[in-house]
Protein backbone atom coordinates (compact mmCIF):
# COMPACT_ATOMS: atom_id res chain seq x y z
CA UNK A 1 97.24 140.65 118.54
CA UNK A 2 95.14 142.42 115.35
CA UNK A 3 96.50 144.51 112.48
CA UNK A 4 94.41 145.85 109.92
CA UNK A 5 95.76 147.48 106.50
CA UNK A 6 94.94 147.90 102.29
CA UNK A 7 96.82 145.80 100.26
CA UNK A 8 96.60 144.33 96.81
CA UNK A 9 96.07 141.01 95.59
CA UNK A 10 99.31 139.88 93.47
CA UNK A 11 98.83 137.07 91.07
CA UNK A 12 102.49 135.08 90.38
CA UNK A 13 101.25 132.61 87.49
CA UNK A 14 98.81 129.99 89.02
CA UNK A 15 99.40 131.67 93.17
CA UNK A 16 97.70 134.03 94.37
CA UNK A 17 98.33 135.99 98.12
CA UNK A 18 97.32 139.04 100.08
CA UNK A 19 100.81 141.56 100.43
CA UNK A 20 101.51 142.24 103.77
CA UNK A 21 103.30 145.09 104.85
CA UNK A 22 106.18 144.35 106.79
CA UNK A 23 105.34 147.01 109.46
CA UNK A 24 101.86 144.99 109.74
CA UNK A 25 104.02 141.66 110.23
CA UNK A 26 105.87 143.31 112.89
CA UNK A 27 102.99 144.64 114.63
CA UNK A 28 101.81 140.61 115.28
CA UNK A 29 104.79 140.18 117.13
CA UNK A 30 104.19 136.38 115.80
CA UNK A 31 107.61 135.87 113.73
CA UNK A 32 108.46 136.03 110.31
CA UNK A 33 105.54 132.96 109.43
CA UNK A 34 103.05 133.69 111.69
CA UNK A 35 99.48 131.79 112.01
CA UNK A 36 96.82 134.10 111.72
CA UNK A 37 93.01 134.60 111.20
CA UNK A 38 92.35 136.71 107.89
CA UNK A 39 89.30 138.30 107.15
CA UNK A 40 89.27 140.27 104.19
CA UNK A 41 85.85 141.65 101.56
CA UNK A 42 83.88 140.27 104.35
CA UNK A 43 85.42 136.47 104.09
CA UNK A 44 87.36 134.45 107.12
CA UNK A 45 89.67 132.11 106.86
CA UNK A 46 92.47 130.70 108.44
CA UNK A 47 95.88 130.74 107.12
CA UNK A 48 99.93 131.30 107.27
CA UNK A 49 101.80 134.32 106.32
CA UNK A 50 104.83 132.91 103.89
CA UNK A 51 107.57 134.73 101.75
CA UNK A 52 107.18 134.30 98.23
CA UNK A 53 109.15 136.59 95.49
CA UNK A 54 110.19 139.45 97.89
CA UNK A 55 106.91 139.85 99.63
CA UNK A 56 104.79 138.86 102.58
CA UNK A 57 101.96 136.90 102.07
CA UNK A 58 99.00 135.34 102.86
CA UNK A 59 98.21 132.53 99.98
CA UNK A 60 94.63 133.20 98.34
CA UNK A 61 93.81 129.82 97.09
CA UNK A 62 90.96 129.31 94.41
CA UNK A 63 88.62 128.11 96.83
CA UNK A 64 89.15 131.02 99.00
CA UNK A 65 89.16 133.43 95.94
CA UNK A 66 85.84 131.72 94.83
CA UNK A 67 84.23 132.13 98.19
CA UNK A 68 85.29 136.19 98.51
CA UNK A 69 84.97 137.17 95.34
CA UNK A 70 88.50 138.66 94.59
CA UNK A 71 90.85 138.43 92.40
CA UNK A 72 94.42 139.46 91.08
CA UNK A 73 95.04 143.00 91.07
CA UNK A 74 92.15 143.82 93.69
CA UNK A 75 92.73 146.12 96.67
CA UNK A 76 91.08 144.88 99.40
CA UNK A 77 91.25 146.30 103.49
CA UNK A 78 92.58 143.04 105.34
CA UNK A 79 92.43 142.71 109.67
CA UNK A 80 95.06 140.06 110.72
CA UNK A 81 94.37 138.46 113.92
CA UNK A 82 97.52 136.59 115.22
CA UNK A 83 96.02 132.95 115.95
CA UNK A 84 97.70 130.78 119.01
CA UNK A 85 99.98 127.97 117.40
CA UNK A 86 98.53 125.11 118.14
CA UNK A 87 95.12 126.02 116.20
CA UNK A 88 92.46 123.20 116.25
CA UNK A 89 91.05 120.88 113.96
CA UNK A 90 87.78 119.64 114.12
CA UNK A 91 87.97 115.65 114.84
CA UNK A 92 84.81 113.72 112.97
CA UNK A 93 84.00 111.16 115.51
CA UNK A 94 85.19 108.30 113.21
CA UNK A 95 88.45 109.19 113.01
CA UNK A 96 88.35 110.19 117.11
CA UNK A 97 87.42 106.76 117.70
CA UNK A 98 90.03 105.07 116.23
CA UNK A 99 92.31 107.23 117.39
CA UNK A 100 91.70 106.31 120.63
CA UNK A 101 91.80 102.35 120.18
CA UNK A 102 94.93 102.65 118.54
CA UNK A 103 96.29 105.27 120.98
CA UNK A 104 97.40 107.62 118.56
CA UNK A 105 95.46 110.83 119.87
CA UNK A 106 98.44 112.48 121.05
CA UNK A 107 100.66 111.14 117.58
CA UNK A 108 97.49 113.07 115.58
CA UNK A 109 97.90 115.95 117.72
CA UNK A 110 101.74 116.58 117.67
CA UNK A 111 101.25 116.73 113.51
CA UNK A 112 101.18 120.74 112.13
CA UNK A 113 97.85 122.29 112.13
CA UNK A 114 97.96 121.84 107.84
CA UNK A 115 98.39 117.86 107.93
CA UNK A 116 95.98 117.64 110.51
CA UNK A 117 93.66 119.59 108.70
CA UNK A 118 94.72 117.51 105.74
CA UNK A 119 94.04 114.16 107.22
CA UNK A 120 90.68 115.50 108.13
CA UNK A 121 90.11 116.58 105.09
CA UNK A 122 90.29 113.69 103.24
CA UNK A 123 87.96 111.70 105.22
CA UNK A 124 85.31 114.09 104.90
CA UNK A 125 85.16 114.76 101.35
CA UNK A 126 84.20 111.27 101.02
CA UNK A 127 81.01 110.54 99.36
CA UNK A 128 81.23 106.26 99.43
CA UNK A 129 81.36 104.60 102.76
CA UNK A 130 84.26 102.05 101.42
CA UNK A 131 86.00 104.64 100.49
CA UNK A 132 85.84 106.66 103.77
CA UNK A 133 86.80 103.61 105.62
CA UNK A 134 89.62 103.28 103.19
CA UNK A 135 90.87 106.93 104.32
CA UNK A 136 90.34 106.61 107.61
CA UNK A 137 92.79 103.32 107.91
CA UNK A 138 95.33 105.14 105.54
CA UNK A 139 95.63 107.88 107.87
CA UNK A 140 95.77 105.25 111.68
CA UNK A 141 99.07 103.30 109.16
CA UNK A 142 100.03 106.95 108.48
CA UNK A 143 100.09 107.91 112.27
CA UNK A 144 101.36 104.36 113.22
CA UNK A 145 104.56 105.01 111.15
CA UNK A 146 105.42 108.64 112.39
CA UNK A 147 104.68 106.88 116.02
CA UNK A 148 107.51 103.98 115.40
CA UNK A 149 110.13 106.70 113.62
């Protein structure tokens, strides 16, 4: 499911998000915080639409704001694609591997698409190999705790 509409970027101190039009959220038939692809001044990214001071949005984070350019106040055309909800996160092979001896593939799996994103994340912004190693143990005792709850 796509929708595609002008809004304006609103700025509420430090956040930033896309308005969406309510008639727009309806027309994803996704529920009221849908998943969805946004591509907007030529710039995709993934994202979730939230409720934050009476409106619908889509956060704009400073990275994303960086990479397309806008900014508060801009009014930008926006196409919504609906994404499925169990959207994937790329798995470095280091982190795959250990997954598997510890048999925590499907634990890493059953986590939200934003921690598993998150755990990702922080094992590829890495720069030392200690510390990467570090990150990627921190995240098996992580999983091995959710796995004994």
């Amino acid at each position: 499911m796509k929708t595609q509409f002008k809004s304006t970027i609103k700025a509420f101190g430090n956040n930033t998000g896309i308005v969406v039009p309510e008639v727009n959220l309806i027309e994803l038939n996704g529920g009221k915080k849908p998943p969805v692809k946004v591509i907007v001044n030529g710039y995709e990214y993934q994202s979730t639409i939230a409720t934050m001071s009476g409106y619908f949005l889509i956060p704009l984070s400073k990275e994303h704001r960086t990479k397309s350019g806008l900014k508060g106040d801009d009014v930008v055309d926006v196409i919504l694609e609906l994404e499925s909800k169990n959207r994937d996160v790329e798995i470095p092979d280091s982190l795959a591997q250990l997954l598997n001896e510890n048999q925590l593939f499907e634990v890493f799996q059953g986590q939200s698409y934003s921690a598993r994103k998150e755990m990702v994340r922080i094992i590829l912004e890495t720069k030392k190999e200690e510390t990467r190693i570090k990150r990627l143990n921190q995240v098996i005792e992580q999983l091995k705790e959710i796995n004994y709850e």
